[in-house]
N, C-alpha and C. Protein backbone atom coordinates (compact mmCIF):
# COMPACT_ATOMS: atom_id res chain seq x y z
N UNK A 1 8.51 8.92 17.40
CA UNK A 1 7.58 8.87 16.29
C UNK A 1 6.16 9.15 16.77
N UNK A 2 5.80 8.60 17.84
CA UNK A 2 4.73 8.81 18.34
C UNK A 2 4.32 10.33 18.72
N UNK A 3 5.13 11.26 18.90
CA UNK A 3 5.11 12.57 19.09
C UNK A 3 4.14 13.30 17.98
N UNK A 4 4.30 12.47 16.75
CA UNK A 4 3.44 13.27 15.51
C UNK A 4 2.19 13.41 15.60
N UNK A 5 1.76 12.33 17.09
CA UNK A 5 -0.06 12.00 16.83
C UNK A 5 0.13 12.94 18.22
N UNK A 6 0.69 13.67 18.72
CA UNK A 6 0.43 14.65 19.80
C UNK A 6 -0.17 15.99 19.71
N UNK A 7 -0.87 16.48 19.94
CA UNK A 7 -1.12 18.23 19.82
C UNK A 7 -0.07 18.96 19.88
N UNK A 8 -0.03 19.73 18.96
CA UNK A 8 0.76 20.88 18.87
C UNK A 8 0.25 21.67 18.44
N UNK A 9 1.34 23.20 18.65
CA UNK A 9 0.87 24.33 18.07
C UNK A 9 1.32 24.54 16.48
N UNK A 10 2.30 24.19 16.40
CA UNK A 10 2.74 23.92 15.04
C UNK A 10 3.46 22.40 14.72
N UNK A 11 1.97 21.70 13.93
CA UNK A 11 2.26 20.22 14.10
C UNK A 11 3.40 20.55 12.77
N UNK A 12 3.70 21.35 11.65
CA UNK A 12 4.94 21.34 10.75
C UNK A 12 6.56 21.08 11.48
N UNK A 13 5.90 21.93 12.38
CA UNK A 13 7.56 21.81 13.19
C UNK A 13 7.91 21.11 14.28
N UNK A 14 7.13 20.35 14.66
CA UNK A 14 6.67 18.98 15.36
C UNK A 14 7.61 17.86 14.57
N UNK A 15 6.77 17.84 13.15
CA UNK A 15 7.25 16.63 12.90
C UNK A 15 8.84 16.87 11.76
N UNK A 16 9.26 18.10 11.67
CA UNK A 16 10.15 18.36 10.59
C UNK A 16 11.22 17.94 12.20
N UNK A 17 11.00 18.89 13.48
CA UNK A 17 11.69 18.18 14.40
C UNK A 17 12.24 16.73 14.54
N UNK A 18 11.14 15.88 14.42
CA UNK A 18 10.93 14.69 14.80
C UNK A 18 11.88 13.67 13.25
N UNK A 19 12.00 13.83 12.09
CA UNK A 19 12.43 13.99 11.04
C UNK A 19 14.05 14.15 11.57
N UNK A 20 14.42 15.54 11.88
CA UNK A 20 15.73 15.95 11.92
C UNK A 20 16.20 14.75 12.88
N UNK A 21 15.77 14.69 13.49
CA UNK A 21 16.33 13.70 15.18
C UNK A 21 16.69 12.58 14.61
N UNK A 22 16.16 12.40 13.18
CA UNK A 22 16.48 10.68 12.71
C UNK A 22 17.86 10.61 11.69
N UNK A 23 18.35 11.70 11.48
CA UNK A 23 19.30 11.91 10.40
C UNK A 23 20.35 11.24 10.94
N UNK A 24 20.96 10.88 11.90
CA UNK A 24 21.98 10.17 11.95
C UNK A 24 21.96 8.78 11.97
N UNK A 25 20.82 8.65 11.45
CA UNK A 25 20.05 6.93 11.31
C UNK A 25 21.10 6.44 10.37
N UNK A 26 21.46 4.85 10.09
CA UNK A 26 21.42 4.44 9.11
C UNK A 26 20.60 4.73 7.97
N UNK A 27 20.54 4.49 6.32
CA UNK A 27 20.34 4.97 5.73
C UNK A 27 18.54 3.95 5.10
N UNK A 28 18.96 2.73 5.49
CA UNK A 28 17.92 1.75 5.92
C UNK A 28 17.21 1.80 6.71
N UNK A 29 17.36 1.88 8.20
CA UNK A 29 16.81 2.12 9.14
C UNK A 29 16.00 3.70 9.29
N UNK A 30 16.52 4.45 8.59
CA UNK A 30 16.09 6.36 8.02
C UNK A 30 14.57 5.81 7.52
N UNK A 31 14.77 5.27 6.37
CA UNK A 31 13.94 5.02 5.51
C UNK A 31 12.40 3.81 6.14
N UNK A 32 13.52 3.24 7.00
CA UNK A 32 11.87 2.40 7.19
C UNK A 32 11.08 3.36 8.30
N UNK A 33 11.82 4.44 9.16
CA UNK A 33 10.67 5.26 10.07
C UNK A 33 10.05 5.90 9.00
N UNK A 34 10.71 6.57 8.03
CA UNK A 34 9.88 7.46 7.28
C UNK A 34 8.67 6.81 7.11
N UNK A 35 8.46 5.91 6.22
CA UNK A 35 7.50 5.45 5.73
C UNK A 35 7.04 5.01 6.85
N UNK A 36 7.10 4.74 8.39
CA UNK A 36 5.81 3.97 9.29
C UNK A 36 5.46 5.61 9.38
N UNK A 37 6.45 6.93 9.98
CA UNK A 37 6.02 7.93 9.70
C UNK A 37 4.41 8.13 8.92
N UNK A 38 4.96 7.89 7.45
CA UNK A 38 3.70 8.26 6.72
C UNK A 38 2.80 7.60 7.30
N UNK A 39 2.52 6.35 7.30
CA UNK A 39 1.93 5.62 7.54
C UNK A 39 0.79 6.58 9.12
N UNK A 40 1.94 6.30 10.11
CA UNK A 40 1.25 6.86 11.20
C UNK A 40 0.27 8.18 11.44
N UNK A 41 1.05 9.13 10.47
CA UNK A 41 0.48 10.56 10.46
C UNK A 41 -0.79 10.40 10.20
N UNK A 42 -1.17 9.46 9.52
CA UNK A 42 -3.04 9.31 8.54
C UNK A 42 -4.06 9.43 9.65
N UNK A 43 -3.49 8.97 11.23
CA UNK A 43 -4.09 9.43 12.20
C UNK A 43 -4.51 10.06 12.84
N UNK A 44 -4.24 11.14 12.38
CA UNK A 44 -4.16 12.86 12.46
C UNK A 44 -4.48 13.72 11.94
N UNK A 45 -4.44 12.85 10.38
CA UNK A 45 -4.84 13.96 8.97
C UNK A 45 -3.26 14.43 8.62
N UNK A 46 -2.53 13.99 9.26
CA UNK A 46 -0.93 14.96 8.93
C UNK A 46 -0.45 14.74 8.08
N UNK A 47 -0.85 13.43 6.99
CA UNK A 47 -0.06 12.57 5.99
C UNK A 47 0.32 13.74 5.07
N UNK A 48 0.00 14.72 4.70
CA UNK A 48 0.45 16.01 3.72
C UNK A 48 1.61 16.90 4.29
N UNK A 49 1.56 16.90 5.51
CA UNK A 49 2.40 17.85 5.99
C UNK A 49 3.49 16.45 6.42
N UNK A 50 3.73 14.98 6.60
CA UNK A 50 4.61 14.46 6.77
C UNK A 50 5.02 13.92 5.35
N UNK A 51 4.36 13.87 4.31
CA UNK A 51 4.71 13.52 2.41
C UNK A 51 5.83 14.92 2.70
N UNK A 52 5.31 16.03 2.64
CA UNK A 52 5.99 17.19 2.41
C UNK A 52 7.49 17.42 2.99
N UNK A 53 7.26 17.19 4.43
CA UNK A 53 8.59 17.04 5.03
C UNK A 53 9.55 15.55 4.98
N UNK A 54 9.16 14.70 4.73
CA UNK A 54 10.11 13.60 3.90
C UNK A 54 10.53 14.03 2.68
N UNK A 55 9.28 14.53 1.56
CA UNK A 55 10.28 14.98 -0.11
C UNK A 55 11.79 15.92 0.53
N UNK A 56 11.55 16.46 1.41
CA UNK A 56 12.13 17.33 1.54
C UNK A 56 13.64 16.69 2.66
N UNK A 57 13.63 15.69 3.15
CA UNK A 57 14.70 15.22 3.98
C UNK A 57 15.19 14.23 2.59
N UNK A 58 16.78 14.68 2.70
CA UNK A 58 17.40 13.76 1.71
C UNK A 58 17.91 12.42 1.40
N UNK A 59 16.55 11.54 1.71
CA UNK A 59 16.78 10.26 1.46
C UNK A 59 15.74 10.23 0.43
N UNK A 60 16.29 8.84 -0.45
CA UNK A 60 15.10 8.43 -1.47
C UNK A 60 14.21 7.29 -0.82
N UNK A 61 13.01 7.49 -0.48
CA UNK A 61 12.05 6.45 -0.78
C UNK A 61 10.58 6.45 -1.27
N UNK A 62 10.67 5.05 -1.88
CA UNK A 62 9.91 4.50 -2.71
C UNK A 62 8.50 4.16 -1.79
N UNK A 63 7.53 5.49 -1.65
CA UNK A 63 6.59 5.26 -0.49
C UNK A 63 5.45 3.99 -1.63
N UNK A 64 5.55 3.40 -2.35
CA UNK A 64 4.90 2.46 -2.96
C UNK A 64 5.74 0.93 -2.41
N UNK A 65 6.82 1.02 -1.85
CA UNK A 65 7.42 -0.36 -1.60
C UNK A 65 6.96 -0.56 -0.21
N UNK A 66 5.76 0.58 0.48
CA UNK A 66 5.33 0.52 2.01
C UNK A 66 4.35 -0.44 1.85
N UNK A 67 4.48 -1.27 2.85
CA UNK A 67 3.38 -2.42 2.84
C UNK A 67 2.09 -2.36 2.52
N UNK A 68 1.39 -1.21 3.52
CA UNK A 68 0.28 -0.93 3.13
C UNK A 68 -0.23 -0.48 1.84
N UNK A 69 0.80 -0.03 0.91
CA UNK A 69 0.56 0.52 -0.57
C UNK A 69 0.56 -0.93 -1.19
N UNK A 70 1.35 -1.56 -0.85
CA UNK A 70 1.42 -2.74 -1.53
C UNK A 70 -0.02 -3.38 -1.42
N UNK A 71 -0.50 -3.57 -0.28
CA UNK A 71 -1.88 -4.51 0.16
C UNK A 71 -2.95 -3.68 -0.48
N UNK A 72 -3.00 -2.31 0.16
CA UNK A 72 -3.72 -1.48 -1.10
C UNK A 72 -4.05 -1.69 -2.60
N UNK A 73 -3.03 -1.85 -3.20
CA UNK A 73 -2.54 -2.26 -4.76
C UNK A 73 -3.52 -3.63 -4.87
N UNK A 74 -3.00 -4.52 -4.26
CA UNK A 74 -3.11 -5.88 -4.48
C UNK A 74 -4.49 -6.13 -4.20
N UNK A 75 -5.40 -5.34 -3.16
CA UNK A 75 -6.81 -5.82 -2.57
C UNK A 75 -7.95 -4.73 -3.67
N UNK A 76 -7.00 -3.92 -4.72
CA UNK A 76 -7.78 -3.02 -5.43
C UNK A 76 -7.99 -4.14 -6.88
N UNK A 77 -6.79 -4.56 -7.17
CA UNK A 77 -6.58 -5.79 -8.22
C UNK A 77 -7.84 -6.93 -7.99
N UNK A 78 -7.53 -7.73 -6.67
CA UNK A 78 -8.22 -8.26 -6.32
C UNK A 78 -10.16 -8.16 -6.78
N UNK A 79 -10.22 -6.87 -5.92
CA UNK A 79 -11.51 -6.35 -6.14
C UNK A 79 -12.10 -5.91 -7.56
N UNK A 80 -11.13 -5.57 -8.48
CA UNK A 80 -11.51 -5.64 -10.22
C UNK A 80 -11.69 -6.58 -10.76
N UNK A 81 -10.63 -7.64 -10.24
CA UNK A 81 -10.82 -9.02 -10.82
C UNK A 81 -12.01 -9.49 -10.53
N UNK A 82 -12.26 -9.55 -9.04
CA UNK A 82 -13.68 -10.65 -8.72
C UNK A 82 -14.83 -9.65 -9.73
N UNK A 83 -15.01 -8.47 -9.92
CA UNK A 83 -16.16 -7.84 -10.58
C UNK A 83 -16.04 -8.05 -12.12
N UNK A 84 -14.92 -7.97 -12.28
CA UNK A 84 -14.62 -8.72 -14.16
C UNK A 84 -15.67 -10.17 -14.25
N UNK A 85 -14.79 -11.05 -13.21
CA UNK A 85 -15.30 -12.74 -13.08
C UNK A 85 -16.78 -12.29 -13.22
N UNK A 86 -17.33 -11.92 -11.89
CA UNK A 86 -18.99 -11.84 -11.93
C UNK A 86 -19.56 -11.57 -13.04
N UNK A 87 -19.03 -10.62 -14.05
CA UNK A 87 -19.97 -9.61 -14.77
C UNK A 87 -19.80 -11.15 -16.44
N UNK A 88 -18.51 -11.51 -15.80
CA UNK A 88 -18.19 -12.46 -17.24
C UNK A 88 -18.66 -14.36 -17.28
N UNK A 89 -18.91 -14.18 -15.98
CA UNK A 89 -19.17 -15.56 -15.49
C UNK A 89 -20.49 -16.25 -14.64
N UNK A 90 -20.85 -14.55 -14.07
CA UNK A 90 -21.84 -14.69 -13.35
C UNK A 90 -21.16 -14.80 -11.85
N UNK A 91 -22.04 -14.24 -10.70
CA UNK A 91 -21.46 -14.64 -9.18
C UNK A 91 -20.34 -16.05 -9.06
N UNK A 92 -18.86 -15.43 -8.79
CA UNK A 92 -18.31 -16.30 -8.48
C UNK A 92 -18.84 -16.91 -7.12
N UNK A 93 -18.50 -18.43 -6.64
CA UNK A 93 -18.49 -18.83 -5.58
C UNK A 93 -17.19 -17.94 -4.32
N UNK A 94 -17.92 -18.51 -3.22
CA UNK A 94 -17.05 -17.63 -1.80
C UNK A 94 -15.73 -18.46 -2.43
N UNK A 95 -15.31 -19.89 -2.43
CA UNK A 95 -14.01 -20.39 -2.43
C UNK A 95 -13.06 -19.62 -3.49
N UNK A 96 -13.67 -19.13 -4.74
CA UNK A 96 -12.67 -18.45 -6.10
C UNK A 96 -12.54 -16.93 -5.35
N UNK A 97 -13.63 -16.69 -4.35
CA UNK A 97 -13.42 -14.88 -4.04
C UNK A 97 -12.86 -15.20 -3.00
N UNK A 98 -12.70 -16.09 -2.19
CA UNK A 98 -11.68 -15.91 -1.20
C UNK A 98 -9.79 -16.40 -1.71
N UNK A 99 -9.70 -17.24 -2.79
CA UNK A 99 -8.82 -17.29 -3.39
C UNK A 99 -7.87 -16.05 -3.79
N UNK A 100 -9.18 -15.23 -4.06
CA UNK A 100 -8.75 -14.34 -5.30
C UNK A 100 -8.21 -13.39 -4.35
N UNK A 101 -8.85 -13.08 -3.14
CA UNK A 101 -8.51 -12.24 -1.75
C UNK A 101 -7.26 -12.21 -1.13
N UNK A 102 -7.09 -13.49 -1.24
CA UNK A 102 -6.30 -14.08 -0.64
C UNK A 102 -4.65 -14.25 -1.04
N UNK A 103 -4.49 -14.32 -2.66
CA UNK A 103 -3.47 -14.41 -3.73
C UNK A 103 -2.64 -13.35 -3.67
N UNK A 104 -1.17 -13.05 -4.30
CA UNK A 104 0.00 -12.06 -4.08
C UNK A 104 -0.03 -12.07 -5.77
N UNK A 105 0.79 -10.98 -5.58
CA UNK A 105 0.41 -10.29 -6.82
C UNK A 105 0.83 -10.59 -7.99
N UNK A 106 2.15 -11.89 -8.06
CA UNK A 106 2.05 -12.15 -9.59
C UNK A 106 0.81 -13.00 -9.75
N UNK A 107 0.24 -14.03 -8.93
CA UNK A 107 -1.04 -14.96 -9.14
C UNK A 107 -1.82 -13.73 -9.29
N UNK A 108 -2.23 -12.84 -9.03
CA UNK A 108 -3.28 -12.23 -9.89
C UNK A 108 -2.90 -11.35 -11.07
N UNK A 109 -2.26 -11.08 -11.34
CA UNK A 109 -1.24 -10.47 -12.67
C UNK A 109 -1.57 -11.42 -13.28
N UNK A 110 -1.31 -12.87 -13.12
CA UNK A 110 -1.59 -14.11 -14.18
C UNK A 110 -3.18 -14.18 -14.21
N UNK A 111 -3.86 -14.00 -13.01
CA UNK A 111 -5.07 -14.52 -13.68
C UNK A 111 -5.95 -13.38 -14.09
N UNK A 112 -5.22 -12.08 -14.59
CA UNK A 112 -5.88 -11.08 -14.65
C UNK A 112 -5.55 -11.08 -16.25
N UNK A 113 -4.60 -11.84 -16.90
CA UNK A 113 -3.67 -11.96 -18.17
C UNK A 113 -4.96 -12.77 -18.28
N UNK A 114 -4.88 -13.82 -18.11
CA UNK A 114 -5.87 -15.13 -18.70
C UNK A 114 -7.22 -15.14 -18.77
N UNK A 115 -7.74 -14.15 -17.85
CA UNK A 115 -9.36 -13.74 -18.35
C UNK A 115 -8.90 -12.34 -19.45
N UNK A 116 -8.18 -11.44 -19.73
CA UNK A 116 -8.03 -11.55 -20.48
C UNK A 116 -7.94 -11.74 -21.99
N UNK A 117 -7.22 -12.99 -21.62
CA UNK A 117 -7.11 -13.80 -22.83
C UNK A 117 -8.38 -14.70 -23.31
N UNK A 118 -9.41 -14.51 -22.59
CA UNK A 118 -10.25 -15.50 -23.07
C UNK A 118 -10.70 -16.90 -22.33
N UNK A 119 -9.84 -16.58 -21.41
CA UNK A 119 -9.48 -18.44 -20.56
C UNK A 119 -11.37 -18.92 -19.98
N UNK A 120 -11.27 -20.32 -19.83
CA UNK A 120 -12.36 -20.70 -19.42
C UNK A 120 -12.43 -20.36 -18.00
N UNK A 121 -13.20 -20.16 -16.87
CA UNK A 121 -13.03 -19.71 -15.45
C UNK A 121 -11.70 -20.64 -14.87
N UNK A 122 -12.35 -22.43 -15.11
CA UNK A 122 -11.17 -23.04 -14.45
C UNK A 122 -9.63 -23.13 -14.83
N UNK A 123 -9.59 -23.02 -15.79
CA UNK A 123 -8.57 -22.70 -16.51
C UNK A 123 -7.92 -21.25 -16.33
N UNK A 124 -8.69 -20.08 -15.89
CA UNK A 124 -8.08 -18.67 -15.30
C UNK A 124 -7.51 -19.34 -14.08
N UNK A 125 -7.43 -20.22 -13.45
CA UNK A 125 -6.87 -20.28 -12.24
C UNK A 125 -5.84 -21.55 -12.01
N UNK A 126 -6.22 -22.00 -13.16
CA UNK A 126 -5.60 -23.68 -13.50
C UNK A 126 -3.88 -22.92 -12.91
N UNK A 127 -3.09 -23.69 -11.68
CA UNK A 127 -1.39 -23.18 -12.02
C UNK A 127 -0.81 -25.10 -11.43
C-alpha cells in the first residue's frame, strides 16, 4: 500500500497494480485496504486517480462508512451546531463546545432536532 506514496512514472499504473495484487483478498479485508487506500493517496494528491481505480475494481464500498468521512460528517455537524447555539444564545461556554465536540452522532442529531424545535439551551442537551 505504501507503494502509492512512491514516485512513479505512471502513478495510474502504480496503483491499478497495487489494486490488482489485492484481488484475492477476502471480500472484507479487499474493502478495508481500499478505503485506507483512499485515505492514504490524499498524500500525494492521488485520491482521484485511486476514487477512479477502486469505482472501477469490483467490489462495493461505501467510501462514507470510512472513518475519517464519518469524523468529517460529525465535526462539520458539530461546527453548525455550536454557530446555530452562538448566533441563538449568544457565546456558548468552552464546557457546551467541548461537549458538543466531543458527542457521536445520534447526540447531535438530537440536539440539532431540539434547537430546532425551540428547546431552552439546557433543555437542548437535557438526556
Amino acid at each position: 500500500m505504501l507503494a502509492m506514496l512512491c514516485r512513479s512514472e505512471d502513478p495510474r499504473a502504480t496503483i491499478a497494480a497495487i489494486l490488482a495484487s489485492w484481488k484475492h483478498l477476502p471480500v472484507k479485508e479487499l474493502a478495508a485496504r481500499l478505503s485506507e487506500s483512499l485515505v492514504l493517496s490524499q498524500l500525494r494528491n492521488r485520491g482521484t486517480i485511486v476514487e477512479e481505480e477502486v469505482k472501477a475494481t469490483p467490489v462495493d464500498l461505501d467510501i462514507t462508512e470510512n472513518q475519517l468521512c464519518i469524523m468529517g460528517e460529525r465535526g462539520g455537524v458539530a461546527k453548525t451546531l455550536i454557530k446555530m447555539l452562538d448566533h441563538r444564545f449568544g457565546p456558548l461556554s468552552g464546557a457546551f463546545q467541548k461537549r458538543i465536540k466531543s458527542a457521536d452522532q445520534p447526540a447531535l442529531d438530537r440536539w440539532v432536532d431540539r434547537m430546532d424545535e425551540g428547546f431552552p439551551l439546557d433543555s437542548i442537551f437535557a438526556d
